[in-house]
C-alpha atoms as a PDB file:
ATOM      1  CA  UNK A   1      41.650  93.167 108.386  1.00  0.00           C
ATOM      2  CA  UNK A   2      40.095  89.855 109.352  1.00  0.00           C
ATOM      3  CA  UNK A   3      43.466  88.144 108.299  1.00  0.00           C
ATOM      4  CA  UNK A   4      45.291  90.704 111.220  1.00  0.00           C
ATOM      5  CA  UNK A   5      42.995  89.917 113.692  1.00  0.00           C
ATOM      6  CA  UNK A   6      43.530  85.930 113.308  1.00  0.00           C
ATOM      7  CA  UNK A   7      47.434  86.245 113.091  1.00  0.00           C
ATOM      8  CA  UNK A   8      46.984  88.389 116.532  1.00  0.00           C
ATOM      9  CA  UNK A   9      44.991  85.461 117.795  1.00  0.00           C
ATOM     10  CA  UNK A  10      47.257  82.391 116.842  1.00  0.00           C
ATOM     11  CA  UNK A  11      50.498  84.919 117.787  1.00  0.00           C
ATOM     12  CA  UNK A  12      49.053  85.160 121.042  1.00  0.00           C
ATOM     13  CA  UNK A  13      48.126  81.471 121.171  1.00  0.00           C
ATOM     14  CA  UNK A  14      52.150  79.972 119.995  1.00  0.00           C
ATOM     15  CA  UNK A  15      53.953  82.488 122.680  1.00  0.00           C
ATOM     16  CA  UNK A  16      51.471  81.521 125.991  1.00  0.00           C
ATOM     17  CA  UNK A  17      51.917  78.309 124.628  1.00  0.00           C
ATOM     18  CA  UNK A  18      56.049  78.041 124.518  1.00  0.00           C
ATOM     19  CA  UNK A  19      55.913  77.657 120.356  1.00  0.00           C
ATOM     20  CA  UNK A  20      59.576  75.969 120.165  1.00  0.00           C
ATOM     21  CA  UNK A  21      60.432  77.621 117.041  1.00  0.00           C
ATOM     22  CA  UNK A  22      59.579  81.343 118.037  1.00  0.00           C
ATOM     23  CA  UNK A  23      61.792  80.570 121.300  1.00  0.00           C
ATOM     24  CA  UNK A  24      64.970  79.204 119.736  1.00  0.00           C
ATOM     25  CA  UNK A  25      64.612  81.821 117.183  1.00  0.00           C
ATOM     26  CA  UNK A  26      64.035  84.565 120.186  1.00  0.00           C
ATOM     27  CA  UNK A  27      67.218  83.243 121.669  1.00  0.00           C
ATOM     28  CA  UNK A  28      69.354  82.837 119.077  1.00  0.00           C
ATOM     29  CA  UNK A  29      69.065  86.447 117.552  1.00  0.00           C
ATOM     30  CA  UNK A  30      69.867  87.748 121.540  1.00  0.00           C
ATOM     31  CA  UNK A  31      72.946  86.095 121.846  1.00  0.00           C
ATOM     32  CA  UNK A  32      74.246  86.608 118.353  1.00  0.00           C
ATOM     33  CA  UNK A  33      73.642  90.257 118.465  1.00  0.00           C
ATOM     34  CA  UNK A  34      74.943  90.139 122.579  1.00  0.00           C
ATOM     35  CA  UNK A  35      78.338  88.779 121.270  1.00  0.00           C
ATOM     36  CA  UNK A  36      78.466  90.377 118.160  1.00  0.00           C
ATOM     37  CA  UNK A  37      78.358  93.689 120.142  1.00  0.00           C
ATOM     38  CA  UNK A  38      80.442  93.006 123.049  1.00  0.00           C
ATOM     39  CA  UNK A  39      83.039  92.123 120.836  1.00  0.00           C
ATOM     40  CA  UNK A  40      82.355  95.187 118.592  1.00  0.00           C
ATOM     41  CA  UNK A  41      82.549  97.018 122.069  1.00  0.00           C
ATOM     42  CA  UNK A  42      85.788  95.914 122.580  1.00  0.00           C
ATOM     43  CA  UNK A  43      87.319  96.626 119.360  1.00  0.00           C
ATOM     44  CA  UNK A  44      85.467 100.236 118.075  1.00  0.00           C
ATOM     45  CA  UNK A  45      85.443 101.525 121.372  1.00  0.00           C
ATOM     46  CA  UNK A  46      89.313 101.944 122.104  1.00  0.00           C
ATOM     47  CA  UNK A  47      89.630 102.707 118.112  1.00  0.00           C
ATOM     48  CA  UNK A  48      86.872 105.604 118.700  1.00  0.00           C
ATOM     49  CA  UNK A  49      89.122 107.134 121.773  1.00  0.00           C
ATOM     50  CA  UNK A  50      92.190 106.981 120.361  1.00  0.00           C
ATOM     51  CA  UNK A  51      90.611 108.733 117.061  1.00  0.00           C
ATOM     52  CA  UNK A  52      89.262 111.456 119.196  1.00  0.00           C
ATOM     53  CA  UNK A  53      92.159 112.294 121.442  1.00  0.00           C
ATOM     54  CA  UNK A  54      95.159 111.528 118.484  1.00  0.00           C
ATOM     55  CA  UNK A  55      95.984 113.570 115.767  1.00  0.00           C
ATOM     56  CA  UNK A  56      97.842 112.631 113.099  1.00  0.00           C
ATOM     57  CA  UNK A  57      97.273 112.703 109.323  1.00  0.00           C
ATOM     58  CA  UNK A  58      94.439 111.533 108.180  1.00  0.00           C
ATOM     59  CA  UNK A  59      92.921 110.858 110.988  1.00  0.00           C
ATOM     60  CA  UNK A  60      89.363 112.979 109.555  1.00  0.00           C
ATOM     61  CA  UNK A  61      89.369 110.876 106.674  1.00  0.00           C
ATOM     62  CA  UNK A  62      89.408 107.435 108.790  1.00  0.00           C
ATOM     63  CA  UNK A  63      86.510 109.118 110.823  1.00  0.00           C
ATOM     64  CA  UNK A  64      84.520 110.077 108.025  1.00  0.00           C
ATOM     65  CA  UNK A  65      85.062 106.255 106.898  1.00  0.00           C
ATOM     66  CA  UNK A  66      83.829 105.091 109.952  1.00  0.00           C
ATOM     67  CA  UNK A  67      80.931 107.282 110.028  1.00  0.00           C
ATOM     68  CA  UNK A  68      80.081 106.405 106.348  1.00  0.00           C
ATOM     69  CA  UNK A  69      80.180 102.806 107.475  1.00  0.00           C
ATOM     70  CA  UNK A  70      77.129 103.151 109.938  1.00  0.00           C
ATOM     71  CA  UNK A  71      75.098 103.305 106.809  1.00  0.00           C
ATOM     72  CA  UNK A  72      76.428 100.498 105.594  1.00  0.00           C
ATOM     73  CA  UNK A  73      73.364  98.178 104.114  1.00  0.00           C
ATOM     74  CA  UNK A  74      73.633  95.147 105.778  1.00  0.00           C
ATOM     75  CA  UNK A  75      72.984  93.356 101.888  1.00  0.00           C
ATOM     76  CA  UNK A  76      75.756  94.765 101.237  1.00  0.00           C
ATOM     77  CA  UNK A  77      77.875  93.275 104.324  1.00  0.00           C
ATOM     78  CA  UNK A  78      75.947  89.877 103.924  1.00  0.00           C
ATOM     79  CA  UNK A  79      76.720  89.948  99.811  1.00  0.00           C
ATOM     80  CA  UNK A  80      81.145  90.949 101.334  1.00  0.00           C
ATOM     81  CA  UNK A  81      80.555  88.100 104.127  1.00  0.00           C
ATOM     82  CA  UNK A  82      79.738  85.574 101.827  1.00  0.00           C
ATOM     83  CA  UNK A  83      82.124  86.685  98.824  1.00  0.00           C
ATOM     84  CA  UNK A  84      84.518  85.901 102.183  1.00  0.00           C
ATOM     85  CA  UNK A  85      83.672  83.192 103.368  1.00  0.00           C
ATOM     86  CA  UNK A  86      82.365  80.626 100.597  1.00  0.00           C
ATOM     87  CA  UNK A  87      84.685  77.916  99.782  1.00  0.00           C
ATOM     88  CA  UNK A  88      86.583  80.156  97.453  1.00  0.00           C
ATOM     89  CA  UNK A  89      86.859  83.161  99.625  1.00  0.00           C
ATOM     90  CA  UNK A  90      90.100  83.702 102.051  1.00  0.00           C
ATOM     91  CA  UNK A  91      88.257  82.524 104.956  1.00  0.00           C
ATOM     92  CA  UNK A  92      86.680  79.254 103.449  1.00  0.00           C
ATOM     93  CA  UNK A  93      88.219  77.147 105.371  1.00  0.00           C
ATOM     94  CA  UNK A  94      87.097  78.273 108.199  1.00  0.00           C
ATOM     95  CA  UNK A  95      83.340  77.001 107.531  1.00  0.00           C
ATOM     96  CA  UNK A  96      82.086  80.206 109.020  1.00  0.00           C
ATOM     97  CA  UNK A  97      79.338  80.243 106.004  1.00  0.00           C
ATOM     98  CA  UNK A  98      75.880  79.288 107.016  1.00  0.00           C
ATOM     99  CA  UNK A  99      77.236  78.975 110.837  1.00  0.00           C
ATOM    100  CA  UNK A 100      75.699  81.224 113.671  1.00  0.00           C
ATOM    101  CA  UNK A 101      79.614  82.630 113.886  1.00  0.00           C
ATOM    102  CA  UNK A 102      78.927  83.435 110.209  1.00  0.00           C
ATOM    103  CA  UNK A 103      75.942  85.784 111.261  1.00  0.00           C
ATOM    104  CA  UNK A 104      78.408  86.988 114.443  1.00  0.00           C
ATOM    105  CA  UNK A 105      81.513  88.148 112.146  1.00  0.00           C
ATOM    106  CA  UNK A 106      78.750  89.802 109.660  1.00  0.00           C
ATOM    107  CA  UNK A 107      77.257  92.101 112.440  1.00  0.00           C
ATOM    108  CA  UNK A 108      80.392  92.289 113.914  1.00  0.00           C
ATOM    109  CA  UNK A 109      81.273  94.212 110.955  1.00  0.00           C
ATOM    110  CA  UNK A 110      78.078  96.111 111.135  1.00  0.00           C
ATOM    111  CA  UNK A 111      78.765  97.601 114.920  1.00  0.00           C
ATOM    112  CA  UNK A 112      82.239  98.539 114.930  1.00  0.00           C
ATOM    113  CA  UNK A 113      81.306 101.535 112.777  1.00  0.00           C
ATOM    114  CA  UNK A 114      78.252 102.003 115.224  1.00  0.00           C
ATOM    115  CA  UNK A 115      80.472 101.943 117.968  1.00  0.00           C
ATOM    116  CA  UNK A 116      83.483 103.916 116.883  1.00  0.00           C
ATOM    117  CA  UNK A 117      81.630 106.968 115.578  1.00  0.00           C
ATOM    118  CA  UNK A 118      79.438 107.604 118.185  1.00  0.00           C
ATOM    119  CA  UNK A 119      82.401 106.285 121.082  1.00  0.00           C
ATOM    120  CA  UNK A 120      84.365 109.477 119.153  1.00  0.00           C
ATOM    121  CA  UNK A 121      81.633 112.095 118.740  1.00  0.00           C
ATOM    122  CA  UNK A 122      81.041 111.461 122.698  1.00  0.00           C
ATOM    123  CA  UNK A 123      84.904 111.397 123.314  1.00  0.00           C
ATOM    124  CA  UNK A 124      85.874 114.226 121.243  1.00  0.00           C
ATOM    125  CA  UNK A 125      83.173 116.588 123.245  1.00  0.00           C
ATOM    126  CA  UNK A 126      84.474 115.894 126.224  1.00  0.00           C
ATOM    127  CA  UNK A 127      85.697 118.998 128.360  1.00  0.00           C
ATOM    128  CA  UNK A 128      89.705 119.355 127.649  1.00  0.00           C
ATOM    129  CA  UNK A 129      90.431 120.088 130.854  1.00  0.00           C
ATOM    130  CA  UNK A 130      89.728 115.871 131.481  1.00  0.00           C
ATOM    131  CA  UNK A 131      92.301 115.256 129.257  1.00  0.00           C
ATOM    132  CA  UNK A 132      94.836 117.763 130.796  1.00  0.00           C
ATOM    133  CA  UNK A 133      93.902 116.693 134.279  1.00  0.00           C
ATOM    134  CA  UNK A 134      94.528 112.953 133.260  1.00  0.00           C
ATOM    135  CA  UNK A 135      98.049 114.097 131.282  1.00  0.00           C
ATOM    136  CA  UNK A 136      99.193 116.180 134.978  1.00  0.00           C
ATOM    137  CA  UNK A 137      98.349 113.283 137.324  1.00  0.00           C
ATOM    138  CA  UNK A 138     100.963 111.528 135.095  1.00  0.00           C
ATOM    139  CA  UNK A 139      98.569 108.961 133.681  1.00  0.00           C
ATOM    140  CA  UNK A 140      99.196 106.222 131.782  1.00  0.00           C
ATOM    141  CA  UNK A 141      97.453 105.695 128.369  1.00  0.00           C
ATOM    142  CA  UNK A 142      95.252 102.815 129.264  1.00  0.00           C
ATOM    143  CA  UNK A 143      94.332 104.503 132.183  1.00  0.00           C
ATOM    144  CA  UNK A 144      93.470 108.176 130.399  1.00  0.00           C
ATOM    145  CA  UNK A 145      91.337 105.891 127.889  1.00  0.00           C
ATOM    146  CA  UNK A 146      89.531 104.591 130.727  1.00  0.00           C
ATOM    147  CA  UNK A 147      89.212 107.808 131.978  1.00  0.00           C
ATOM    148  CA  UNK A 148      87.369 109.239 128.771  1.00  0.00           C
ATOM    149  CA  UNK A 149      84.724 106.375 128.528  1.00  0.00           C
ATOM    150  CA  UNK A 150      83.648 106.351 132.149  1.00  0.00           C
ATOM    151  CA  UNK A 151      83.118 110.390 131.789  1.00  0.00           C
ATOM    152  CA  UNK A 152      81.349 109.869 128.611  1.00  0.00           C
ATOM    153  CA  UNK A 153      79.632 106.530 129.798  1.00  0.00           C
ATOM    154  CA  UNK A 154      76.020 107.623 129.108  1.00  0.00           C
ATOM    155  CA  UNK A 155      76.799 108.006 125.558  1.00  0.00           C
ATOM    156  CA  UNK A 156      79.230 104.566 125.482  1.00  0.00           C
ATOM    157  CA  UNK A 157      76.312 102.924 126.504  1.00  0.00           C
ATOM    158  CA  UNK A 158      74.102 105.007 124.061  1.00  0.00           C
ATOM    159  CA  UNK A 159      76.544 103.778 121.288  1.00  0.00           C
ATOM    160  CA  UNK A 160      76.441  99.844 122.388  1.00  0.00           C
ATOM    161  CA  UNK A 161      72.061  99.602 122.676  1.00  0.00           C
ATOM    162  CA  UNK A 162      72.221 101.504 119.147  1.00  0.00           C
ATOM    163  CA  UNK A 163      74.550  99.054 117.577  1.00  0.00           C
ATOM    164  CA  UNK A 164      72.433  96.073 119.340  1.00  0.00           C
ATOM    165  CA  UNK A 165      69.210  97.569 118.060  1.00  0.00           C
ATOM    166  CA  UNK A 166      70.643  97.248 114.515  1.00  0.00           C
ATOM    167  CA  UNK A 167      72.305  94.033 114.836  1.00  0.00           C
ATOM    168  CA  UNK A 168      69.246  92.029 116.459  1.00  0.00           C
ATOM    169  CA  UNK A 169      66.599  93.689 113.330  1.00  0.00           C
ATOM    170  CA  UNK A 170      68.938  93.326 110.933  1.00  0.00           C
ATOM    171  CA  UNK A 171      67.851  90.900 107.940  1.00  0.00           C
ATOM    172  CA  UNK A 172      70.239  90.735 105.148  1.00  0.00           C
ATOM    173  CA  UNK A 173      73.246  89.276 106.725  1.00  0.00           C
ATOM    174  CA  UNK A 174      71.224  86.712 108.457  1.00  0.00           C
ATOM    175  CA  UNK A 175      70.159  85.484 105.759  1.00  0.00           C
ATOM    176  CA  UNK A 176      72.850  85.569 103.217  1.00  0.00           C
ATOM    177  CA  UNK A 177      75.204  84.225 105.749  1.00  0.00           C
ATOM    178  CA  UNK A 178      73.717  82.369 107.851  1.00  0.00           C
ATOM    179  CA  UNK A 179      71.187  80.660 105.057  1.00  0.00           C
ATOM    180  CA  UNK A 180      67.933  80.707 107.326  1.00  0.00           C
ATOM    181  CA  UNK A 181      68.489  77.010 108.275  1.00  0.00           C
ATOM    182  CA  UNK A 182      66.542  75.910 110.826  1.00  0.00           C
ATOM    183  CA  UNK A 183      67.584  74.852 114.206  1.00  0.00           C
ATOM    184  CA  UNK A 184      71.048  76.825 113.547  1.00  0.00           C
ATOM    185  CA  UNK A 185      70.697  80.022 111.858  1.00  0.00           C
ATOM    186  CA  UNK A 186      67.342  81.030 111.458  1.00  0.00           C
ATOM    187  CA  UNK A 187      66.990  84.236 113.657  1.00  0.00           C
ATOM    188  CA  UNK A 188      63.269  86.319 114.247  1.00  0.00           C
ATOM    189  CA  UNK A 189      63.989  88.549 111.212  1.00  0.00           C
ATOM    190  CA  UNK A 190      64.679  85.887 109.280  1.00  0.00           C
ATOM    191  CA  UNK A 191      61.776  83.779 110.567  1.00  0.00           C
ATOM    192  CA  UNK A 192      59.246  86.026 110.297  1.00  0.00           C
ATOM    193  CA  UNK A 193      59.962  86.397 106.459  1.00  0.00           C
ATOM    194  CA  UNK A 194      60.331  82.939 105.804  1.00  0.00           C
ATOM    195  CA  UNK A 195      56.680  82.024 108.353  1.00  0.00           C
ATOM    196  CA  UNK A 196      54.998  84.895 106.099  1.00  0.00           C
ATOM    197  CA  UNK A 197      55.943  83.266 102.795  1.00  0.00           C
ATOM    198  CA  UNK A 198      54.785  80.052 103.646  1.00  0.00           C
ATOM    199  CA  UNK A 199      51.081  81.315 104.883  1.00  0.00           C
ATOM    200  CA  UNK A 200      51.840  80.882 108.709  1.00  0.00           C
ATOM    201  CA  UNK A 201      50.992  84.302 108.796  1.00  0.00           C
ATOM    202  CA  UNK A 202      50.347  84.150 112.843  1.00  0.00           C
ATOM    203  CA  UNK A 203      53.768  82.491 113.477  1.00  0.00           C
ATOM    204  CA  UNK A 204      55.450  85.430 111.651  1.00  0.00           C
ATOM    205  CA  UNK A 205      53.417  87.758 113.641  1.00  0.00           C
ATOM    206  CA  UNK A 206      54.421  86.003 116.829  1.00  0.00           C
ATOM    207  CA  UNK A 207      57.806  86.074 116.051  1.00  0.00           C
ATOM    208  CA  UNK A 208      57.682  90.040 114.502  1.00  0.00           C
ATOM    209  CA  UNK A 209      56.129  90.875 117.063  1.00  0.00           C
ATOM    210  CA  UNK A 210      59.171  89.364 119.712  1.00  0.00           C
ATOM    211  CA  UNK A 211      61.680  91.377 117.142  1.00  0.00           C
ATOM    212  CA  UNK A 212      59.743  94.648 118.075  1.00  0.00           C
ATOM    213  CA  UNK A 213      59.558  94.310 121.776  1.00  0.00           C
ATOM    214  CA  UNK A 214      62.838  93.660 121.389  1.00  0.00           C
ATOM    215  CA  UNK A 215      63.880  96.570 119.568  1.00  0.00           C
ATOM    216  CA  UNK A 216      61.479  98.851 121.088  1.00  0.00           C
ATOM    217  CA  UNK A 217      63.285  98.106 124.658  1.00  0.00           C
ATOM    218  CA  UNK A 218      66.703  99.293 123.144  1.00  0.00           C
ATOM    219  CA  UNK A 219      64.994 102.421 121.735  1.00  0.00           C
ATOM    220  CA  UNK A 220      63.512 102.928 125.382  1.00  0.00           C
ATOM    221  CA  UNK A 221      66.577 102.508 127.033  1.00  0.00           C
ATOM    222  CA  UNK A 222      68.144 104.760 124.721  1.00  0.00           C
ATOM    223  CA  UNK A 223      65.934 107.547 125.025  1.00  0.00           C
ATOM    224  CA  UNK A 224      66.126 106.990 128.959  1.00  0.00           C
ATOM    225  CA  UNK A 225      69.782 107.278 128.382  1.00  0.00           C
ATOM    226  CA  UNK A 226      69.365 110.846 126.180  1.00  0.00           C
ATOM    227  CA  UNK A 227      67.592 112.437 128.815  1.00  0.00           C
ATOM    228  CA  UNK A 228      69.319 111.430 131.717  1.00  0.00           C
ATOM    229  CA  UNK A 229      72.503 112.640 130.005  1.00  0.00           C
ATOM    230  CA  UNK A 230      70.442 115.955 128.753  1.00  0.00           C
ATOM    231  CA  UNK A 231      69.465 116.544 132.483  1.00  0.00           C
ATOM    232  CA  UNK A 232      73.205 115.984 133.268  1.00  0.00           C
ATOM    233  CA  UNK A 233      74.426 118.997 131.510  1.00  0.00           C
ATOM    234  CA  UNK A 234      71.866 121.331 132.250  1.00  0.00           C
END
């Protein structure tokens, strides 16, 4: 218990005092996540409409895949990241191993399933008559898309926090991409592990502790979101 109390104490003592490595660490795992998501947004969250208002064969079986992908381990996509891009993999070339756009293609990965199965579950209970009202008005198909994610923004946004609140905790594909190498990839989650290892047991609580205000705001924001949308439809 005594051990706690004096990590609380030298936590509290490397944030008031600006500790450089908690910061950069802070800051990289915020934009990382930011643009892993935004570009996840971008790609899952047409893919999730167009799943929920097309029909065609197959189409529950590439939902289900989806779906089965946000419980993807994120060893797992660090172990297929790496398999891709080490020097031998298709993407070697690229030198995206050990590189903060290493850790950004490996969440990337991560949210798109986020994204699009929660984008289509929102989508797909949508009242019909928005679609038909869209379809008379003679809309065109960007413009009926956009029409389905600004009536089901609450849970779009729902969709993006929960993706960011995975991809800014998540530990395995920082660190089998990215390598933990400080000054470039080493993120809070991976921080914290390594500060613990070493002893600096009140630098990894400094830095934990960032990674759960963090996360806690995206869970606050989503509940927020939940009821607002729950007091919507009653």
């Amino acid at each position: 218990m005594q051990l706690i109390w004096e990590g609380l104490a030298e936590a509290i003592e490397l944030v008031c005092a600006g500790d450089p490595l908690i910061l950069a660490a802070a800051w990289r795992s915020i934009w990382i996540s930011v643009v892993a998501v935004s570009l996840s947004t971008l790609i899952g969250l047409p893919l999730g409409v167009a799943l929920a208002r097309a029909r065609f064969f197959g189409n529950s079986m590439v939902v289900l895949t989806f779906r089965a992908g946000m419980a993807l381990p994120t060893v797992f996509v660090g172990m297929v990241c790496y398999a891709v891009f080490s020097r031998r993999g298709p993407l070697g070339p690229f030198e995206l191993l050990y590189s903060p756009w290493g850790i950004v293609a490996g969440e990337l990965l991560l949210a798109v399933p986020i994204i699009v199965g929660l984008s289509h579950g929102a989508v797909k209970s949508l009242d019909p008559r928005v679609g038909e009202t869209t379809w008379t008005l003679g809309a065109g198909p960007l413009r009926r898309g956009l029409t389905f994610i600004s009536e089901a923004r609450t849970s779009v946004m729902l969709a993006v926090l929960t993706a960011f609140g995975r991809c800014v905790t998540e530990l395995g594909i920082a660190m089998m991409v990215g390598g933990n190498i400080k000054e470039r990839t080493r993120t809070l989650a991976t921080a914290t592990a390594l500060e613990t290892s070493k002893g600096e047991f009140g630098r990894g609580i400094a830095m934990g502790t960032i990674l759960l205000v963090v996360a806690l705001a995206a869970t606050c924001l989503i509940a927020w979101l939940s009821r607002e949308e729950r007091a919507a439809k009653s």
